[in-house]
Protein backbone atom coordinates (compact mmCIF):
# COMPACT_ATOMS: atom_id res chain seq x y z
CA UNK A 1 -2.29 -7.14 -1.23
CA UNK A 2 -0.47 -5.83 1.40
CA UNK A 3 -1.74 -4.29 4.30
CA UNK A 4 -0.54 -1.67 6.42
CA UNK A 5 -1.93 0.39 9.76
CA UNK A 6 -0.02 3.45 9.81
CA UNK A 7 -0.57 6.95 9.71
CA UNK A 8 -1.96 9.32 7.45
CA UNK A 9 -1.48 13.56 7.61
CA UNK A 10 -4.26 15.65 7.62
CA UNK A 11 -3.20 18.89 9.90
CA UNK A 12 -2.35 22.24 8.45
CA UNK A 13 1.19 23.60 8.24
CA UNK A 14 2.42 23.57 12.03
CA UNK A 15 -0.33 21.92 13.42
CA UNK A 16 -0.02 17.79 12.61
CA UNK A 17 -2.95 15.85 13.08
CA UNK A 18 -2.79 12.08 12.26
CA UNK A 19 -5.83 9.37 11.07
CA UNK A 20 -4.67 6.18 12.10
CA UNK A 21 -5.84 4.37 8.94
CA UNK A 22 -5.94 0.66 7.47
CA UNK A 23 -4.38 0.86 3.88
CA UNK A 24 -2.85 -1.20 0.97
CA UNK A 25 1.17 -1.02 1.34
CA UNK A 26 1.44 0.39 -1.92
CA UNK A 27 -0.81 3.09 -1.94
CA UNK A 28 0.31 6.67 -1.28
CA UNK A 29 1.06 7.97 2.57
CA UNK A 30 -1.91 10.57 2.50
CA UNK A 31 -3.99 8.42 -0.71
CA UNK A 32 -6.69 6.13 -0.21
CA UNK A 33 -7.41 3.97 2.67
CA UNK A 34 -9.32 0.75 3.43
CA UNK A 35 -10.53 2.30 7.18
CA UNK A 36 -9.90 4.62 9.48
CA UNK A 37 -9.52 3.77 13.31
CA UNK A 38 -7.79 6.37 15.30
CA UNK A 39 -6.15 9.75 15.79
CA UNK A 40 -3.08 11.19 17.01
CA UNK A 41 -2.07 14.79 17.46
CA UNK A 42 1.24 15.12 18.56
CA UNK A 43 0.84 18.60 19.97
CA UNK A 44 -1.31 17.73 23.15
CA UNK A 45 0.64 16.82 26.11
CA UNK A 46 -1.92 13.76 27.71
CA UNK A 47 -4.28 11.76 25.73
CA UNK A 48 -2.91 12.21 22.17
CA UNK A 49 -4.05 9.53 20.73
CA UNK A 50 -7.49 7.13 20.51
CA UNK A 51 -7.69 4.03 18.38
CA UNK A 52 -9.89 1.95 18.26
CA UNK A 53 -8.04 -1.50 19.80
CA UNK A 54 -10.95 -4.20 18.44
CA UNK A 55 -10.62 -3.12 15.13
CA UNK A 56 -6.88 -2.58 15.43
CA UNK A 57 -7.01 -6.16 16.85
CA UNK A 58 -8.34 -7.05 13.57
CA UNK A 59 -6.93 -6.08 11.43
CA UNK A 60 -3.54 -7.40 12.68
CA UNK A 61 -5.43 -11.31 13.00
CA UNK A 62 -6.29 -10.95 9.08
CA UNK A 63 -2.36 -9.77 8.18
CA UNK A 64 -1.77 -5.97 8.84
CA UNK A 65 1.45 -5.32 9.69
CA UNK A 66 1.49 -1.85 11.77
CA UNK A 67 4.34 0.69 11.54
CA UNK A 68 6.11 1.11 14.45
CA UNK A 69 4.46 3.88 16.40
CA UNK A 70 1.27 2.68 15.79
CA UNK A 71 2.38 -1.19 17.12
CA UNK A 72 3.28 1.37 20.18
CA UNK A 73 -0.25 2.93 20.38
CA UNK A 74 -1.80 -0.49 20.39
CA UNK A 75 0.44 -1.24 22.68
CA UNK A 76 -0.37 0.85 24.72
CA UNK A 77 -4.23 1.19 24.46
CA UNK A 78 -3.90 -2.75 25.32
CA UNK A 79 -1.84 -1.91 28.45
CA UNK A 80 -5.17 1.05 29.38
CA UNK A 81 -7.67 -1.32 28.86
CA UNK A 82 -6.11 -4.06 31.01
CA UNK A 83 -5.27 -1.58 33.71
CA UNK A 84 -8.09 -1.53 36.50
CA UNK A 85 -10.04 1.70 36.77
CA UNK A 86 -9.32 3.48 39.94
């Protein structure tokens, strides 16, 4: 089984909202999932998106190979967390 973090659509019609979700590769974009671990909406302008970077973490050490713009959200919630808080 293939697994895959991507993203999964559950806004209306002109308002996207994302679950960042765990899922089999070959199960459809909005079908079943294995977990969810985030969200993104790509409508506010700071703090768009949460996930949660342990499981994310995870999942990728057990195989999961994220899309791109979720590699880029754990990216950058790795960068956040390592970042001192001023």
């Amino acid at each position: 089984m293939a697994v895959k973090i991507r993203m999964k659509r559950v806004g209306t019609k002109n308002t996207p909202v994302f679950r960042i979700v765990v899922a089999d590769g070959r199960s459809p974009r909005d079908g079943k999932f294995i977990e969810e671990i985030g969200t993104y909406q790509p409508l506010k302008k700071e703090g768009n998106f949460n996930i949660d970077l342990e499981r994310a973490k995870y999942w990728v050490s057990k195989g999961a190979k994220p899309s791109d713009t979720v590699a880029s959200f754990i990216k950058k919630a790795g960068k956040a967390a390592v970042a001192p808080a001023a």
